[in-house]
C-alpha atoms as a PDB file:
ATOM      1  CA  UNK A   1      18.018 -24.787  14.244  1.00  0.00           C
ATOM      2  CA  UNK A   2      18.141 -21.179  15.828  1.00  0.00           C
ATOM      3  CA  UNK A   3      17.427 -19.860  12.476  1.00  0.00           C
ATOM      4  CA  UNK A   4      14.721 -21.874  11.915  1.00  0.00           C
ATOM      5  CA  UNK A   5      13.184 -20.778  14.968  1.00  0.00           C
ATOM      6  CA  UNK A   6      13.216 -17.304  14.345  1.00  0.00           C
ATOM      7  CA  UNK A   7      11.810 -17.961  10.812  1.00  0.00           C
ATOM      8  CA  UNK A   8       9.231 -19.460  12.289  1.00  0.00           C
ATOM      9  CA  UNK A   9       8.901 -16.263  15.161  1.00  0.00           C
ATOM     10  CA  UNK A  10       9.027 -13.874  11.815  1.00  0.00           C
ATOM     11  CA  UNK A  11       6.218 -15.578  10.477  1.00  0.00           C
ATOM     12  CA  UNK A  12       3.929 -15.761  13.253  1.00  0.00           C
ATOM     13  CA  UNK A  13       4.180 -12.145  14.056  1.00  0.00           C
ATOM     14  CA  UNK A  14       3.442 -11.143  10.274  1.00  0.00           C
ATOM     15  CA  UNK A  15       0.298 -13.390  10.395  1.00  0.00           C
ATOM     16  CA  UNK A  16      -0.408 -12.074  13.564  1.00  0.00           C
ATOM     17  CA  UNK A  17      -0.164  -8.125  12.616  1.00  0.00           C
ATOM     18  CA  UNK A  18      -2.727  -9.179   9.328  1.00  0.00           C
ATOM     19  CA  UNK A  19      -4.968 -10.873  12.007  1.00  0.00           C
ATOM     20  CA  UNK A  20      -5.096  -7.799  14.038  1.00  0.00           C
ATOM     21  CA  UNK A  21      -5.783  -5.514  11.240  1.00  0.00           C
ATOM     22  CA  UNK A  22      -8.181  -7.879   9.103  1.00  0.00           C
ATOM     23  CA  UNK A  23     -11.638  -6.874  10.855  1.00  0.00           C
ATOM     24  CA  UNK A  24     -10.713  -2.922  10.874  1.00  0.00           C
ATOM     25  CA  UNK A  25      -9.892  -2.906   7.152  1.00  0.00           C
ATOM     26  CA  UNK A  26     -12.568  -5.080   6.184  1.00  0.00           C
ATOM     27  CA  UNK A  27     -14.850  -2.889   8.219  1.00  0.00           C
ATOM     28  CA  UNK A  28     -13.517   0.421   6.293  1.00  0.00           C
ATOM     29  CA  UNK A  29     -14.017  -1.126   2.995  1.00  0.00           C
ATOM     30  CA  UNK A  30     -17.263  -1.726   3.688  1.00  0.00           C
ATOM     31  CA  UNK A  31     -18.013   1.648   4.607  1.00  0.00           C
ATOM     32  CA  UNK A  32     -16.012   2.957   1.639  1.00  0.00           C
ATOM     33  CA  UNK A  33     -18.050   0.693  -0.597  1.00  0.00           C
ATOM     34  CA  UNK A  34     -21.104   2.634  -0.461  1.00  0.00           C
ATOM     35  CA  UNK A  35     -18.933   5.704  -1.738  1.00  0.00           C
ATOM     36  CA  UNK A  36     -17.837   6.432  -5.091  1.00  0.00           C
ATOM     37  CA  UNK A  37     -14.408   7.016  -6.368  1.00  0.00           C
ATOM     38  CA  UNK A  38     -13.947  10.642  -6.154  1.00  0.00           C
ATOM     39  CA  UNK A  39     -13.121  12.898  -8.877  1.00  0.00           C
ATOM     40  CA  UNK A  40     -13.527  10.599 -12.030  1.00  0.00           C
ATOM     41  CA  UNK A  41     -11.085   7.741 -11.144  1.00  0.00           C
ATOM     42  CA  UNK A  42     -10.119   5.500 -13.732  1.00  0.00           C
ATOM     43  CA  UNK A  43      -9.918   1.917 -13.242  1.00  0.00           C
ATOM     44  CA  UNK A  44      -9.015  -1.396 -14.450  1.00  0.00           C
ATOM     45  CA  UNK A  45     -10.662  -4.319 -13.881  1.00  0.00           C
ATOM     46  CA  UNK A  46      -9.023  -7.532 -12.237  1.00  0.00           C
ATOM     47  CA  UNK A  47      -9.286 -10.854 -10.637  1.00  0.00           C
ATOM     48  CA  UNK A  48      -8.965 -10.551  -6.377  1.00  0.00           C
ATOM     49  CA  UNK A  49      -7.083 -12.930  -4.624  1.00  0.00           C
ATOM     50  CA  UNK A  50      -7.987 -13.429  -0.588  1.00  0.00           C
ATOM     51  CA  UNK A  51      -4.800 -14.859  -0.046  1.00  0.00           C
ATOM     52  CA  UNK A  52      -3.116 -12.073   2.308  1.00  0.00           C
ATOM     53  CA  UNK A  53      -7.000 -10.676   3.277  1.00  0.00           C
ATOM     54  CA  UNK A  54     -10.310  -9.860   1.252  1.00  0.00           C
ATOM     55  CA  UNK A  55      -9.746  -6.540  -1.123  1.00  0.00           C
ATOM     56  CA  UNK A  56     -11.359  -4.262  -0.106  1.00  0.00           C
ATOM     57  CA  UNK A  57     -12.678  -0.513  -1.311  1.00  0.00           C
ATOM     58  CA  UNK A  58      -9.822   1.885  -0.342  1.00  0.00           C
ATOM     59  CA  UNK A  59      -7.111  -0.963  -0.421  1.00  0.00           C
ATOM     60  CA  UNK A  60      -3.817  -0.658  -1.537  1.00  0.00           C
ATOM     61  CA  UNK A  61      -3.682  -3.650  -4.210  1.00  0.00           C
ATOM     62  CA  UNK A  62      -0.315  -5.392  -5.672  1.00  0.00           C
ATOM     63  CA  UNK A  63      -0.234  -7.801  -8.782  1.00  0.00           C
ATOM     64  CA  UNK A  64       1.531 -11.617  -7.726  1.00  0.00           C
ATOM     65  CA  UNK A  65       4.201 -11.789  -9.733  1.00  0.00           C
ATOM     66  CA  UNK A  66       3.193 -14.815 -11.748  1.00  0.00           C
ATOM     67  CA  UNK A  67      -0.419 -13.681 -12.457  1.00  0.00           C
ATOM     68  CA  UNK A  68      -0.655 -10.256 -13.671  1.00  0.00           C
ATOM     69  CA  UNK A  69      -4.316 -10.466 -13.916  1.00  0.00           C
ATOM     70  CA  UNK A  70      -4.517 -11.036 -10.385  1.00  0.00           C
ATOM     71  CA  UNK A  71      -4.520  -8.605  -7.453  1.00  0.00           C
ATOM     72  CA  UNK A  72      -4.043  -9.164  -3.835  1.00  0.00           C
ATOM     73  CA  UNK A  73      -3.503  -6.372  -0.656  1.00  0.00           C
ATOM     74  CA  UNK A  74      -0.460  -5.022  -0.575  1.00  0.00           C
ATOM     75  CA  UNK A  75       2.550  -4.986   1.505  1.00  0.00           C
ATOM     76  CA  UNK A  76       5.762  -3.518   2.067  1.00  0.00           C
ATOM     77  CA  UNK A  77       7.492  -6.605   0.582  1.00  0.00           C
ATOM     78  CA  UNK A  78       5.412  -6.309  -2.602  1.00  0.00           C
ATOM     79  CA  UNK A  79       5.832  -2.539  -3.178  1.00  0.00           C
ATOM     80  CA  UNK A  80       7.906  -3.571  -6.544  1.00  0.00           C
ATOM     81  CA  UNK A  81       4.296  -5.308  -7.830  1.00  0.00           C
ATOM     82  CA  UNK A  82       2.113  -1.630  -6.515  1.00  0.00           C
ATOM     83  CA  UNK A  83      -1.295  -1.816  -8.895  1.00  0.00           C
ATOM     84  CA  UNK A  84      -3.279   0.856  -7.079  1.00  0.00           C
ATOM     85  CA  UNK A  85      -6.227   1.839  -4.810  1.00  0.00           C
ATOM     86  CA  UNK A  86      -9.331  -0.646  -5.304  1.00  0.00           C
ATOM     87  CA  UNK A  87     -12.635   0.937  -5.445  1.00  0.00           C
ATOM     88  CA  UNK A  88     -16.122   1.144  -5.710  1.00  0.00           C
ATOM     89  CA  UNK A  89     -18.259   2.745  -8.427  1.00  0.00           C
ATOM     90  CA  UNK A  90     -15.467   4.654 -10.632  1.00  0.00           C
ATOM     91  CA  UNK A  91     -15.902   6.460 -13.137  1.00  0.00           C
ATOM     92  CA  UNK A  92     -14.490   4.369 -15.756  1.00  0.00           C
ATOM     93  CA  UNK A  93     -13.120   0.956 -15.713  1.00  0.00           C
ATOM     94  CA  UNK A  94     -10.934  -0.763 -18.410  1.00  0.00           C
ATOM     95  CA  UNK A  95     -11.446  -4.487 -18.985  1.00  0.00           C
ATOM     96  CA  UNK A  96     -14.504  -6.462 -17.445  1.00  0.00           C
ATOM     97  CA  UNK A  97     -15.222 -10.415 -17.742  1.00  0.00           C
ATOM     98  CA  UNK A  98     -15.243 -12.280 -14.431  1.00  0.00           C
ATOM     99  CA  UNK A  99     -13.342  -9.439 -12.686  1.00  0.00           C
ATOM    100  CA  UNK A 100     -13.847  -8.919  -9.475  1.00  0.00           C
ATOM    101  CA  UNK A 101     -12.162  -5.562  -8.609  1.00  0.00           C
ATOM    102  CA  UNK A 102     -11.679  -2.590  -9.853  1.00  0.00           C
ATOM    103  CA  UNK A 103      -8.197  -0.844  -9.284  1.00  0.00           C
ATOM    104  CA  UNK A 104      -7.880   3.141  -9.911  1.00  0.00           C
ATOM    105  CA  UNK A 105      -4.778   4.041 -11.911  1.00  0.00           C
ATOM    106  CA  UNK A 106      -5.406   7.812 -12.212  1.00  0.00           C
ATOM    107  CA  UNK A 107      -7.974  10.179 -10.398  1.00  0.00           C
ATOM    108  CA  UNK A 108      -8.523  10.879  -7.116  1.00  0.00           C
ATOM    109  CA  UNK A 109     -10.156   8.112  -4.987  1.00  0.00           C
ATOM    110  CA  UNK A 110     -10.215   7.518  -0.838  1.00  0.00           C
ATOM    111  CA  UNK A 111      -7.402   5.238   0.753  1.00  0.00           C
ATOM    112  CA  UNK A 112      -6.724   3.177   4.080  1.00  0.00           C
ATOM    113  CA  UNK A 113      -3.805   4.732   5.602  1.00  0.00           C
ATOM    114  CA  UNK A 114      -2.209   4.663   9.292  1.00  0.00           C
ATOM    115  CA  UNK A 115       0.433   6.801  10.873  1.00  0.00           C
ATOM    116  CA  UNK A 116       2.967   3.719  11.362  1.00  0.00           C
ATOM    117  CA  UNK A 117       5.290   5.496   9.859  1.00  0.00           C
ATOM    118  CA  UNK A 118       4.788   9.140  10.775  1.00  0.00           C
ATOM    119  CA  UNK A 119       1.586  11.652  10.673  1.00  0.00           C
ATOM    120  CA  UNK A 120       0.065  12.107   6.973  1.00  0.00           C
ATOM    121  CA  UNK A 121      -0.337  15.261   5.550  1.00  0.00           C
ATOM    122  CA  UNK A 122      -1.809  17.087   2.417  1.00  0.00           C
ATOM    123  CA  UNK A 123       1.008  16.328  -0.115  1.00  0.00           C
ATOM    124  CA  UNK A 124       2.393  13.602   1.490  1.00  0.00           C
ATOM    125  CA  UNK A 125       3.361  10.329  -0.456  1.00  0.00           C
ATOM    126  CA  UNK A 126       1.917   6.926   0.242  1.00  0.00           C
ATOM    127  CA  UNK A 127       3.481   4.043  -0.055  1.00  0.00           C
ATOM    128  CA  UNK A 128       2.702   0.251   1.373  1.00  0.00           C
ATOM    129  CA  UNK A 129       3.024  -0.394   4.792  1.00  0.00           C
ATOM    130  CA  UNK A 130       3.444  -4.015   6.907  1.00  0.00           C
ATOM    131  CA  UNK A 131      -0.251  -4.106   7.591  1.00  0.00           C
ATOM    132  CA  UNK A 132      -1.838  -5.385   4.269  1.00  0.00           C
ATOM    133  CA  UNK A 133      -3.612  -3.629   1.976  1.00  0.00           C
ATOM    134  CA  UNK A 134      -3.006   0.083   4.224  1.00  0.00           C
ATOM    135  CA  UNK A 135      -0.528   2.545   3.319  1.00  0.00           C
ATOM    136  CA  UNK A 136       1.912   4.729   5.172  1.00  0.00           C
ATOM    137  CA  UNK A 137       4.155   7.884   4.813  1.00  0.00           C
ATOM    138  CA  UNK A 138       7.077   7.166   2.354  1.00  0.00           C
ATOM    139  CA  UNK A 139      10.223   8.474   3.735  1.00  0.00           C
ATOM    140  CA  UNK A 140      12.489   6.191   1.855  1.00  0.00           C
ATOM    141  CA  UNK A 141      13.252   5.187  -1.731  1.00  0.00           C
ATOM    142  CA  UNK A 142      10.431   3.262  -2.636  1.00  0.00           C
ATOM    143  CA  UNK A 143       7.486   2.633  -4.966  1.00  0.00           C
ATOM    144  CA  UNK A 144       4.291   4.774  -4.029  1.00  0.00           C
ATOM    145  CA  UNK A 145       0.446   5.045  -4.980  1.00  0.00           C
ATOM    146  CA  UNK A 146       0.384   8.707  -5.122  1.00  0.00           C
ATOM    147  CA  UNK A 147       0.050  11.980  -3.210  1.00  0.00           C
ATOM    148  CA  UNK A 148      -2.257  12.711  -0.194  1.00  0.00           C
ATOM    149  CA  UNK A 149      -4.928  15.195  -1.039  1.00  0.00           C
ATOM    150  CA  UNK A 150      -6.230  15.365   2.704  1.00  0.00           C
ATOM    151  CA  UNK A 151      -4.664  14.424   6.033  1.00  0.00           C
ATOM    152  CA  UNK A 152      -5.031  11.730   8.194  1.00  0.00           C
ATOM    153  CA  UNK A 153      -7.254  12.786  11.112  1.00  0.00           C
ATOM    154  CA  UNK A 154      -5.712  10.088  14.046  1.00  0.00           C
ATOM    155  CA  UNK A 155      -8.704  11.730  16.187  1.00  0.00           C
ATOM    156  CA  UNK A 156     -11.715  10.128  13.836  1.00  0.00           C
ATOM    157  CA  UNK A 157      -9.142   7.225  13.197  1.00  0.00           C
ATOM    158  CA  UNK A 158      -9.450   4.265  14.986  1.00  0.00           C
ATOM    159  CA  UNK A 159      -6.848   2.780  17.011  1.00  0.00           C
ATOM    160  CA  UNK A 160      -5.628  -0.861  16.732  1.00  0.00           C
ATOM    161  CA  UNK A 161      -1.959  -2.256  18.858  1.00  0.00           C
ATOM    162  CA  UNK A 162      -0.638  -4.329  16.697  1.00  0.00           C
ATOM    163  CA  UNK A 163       2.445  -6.247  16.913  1.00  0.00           C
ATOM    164  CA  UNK A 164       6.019  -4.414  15.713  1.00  0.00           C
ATOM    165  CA  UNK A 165       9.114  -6.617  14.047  1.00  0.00           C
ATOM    166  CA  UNK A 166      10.126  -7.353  17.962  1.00  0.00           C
ATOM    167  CA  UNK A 167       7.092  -8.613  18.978  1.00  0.00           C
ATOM    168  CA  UNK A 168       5.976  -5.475  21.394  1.00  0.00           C
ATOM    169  CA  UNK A 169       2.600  -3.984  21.229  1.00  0.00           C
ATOM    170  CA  UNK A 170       2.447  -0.925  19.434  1.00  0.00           C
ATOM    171  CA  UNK A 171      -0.576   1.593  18.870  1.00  0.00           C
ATOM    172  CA  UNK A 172      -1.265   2.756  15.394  1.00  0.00           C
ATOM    173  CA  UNK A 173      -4.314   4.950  14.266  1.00  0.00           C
ATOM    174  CA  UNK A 174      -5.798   3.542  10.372  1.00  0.00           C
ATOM    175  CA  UNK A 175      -8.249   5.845   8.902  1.00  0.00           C
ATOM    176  CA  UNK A 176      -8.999   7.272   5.522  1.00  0.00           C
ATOM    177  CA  UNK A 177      -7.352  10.029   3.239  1.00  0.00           C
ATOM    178  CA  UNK A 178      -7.899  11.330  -0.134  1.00  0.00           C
ATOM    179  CA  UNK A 179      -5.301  10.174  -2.786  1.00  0.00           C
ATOM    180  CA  UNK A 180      -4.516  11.663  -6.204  1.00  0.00           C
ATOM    181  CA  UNK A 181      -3.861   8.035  -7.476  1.00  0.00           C
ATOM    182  CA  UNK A 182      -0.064   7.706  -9.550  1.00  0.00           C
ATOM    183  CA  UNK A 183       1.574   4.638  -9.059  1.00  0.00           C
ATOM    184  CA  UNK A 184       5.401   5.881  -9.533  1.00  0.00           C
ATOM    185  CA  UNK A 185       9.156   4.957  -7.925  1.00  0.00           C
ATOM    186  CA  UNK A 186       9.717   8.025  -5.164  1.00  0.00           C
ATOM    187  CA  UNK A 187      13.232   9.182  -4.637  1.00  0.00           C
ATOM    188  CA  UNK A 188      13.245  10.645  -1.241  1.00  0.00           C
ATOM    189  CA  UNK A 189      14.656  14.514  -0.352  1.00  0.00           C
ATOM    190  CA  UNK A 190      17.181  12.711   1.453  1.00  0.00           C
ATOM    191  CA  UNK A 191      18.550  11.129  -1.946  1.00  0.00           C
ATOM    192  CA  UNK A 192      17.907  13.439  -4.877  1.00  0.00           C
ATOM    193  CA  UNK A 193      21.656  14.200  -5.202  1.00  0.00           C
ATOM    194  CA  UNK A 194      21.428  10.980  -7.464  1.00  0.00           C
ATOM    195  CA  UNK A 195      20.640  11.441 -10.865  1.00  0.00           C
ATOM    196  CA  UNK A 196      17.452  10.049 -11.121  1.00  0.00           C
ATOM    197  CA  UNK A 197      18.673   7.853 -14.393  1.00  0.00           C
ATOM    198  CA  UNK A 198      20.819   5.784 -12.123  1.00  0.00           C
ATOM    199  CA  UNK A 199      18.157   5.633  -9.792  1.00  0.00           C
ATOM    200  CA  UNK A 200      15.969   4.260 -12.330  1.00  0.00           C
ATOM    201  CA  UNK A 201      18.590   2.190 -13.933  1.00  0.00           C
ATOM    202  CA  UNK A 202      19.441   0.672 -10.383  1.00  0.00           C
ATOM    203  CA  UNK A 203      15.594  -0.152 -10.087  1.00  0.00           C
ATOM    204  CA  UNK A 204      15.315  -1.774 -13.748  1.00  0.00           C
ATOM    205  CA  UNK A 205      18.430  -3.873 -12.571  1.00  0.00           C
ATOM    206  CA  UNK A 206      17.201  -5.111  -9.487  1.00  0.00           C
ATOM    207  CA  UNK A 207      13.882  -5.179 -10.660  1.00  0.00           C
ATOM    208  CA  UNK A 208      12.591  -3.390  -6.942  1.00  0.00           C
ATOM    209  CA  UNK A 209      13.262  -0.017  -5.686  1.00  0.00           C
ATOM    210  CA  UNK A 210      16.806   0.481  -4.587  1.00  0.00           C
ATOM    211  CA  UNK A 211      18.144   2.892  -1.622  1.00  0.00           C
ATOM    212  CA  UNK A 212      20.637   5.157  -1.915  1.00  0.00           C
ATOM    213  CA  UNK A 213      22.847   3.250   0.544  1.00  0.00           C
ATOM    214  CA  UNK A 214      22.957   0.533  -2.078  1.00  0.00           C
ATOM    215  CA  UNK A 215      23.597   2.375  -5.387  1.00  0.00           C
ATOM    216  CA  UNK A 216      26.482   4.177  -3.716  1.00  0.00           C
ATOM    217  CA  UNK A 217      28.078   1.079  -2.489  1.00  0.00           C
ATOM    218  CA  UNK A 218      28.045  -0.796  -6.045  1.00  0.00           C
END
């Protein structure tokens, strides 16, 4: 019964941190909508689900697992499924029909961003964050969208509390960088004392990104 409970806590607070975020990323996107995707990005072309939140331009997108067609805002639980940025107006974009998004898998194109997990600088990776469809600083094994051209400026950033995994209010600036788009596992500094074949072999196992902490212990 407890656990129940705080299954039901867990999910209240996620749908509350994508309620909190929804009107500041839609309100980005819009803005980024009217811009083109810098520096000749090239896109594909795919069907956009609302389920986790409209897609918006600057997005971080993710496929669902069972539709690979389809694209949806990205979280940190579906890092493993990591499509790319979704823009507007690239250069070139793959595929067509009754799309209705276009993702950039190489170029350079803008992205939502926030510092919930550390400033952002030039050179910085980004990976998915908990607030859907932004991404954050990877400092961890994980699967990122590619390296930060620019840094996040928290000053022309807005600033939204959302709600952390305990429920407390916590202040995060979301705002736009530039990204050299290339979807790719990251091995952190932390962890590059592991071949990076058993890394990847470790990922093609489990079929996500694996930490270190794991791969030693098996």
């Amino acid at each position: 019964m407890l656990m129940l409970k705080m299954e039901r806590i867990r999910y209240f607070l996620k749908r509350l941190m994508l309620l909190a975020v929804a009107g500041l990323t839609l309100g980005y996107g819009v803005a980024l909508a009217a811009t083109p995707a810098p520096g000749g990005a090239i896109a594909q072309s795919f069907t956009a689900s609302s389920d986790k939140g409209e897609v918006v331009a600057g997005a971080l997108v993710s496929v669902q697992p069972n539709n690979p067609r389809t694209v949806e805002l990205a979280t940190s639980d579906s890092a493993a499924q990591l499509a790319g940025v979704a823009a507007a107006n690239p250069l070139v974009v793959i595929g067509g029909g009754i799309a209705t998004a276009q993702v950039v898998l190489s170029g350079t194109t803008t992205v939502l961003v926030s510092d919930i997990n550390g400033p952002i600088k030039v050179g910085d990776k980004i990976t998915t964050s908990p607030i859907a469809g932004v991404g954050m600083l990877a400092t961890s094994d994980t699967r990122i969208a590619g390296t930060a051209q620019t840094a996040l400026d928290t000053h022309a950033a807005q600033a939204r509390s959302v709600p952390d995994s305990s429920g407390h209010a916590r202040t995060v600036h979301i705002g736009v960088v530039t990204l050299q788009v290339g979807v790719a596992a990251y091995q952190a500094p932390t962890s590059q004392f592991l071949p990076p074949f058993l890394q990847s072999l470790a990922n093609a196992v489990a079929g996500r990104s694996v930490s270190l902490a794991r791969v030693l212990i098996c």
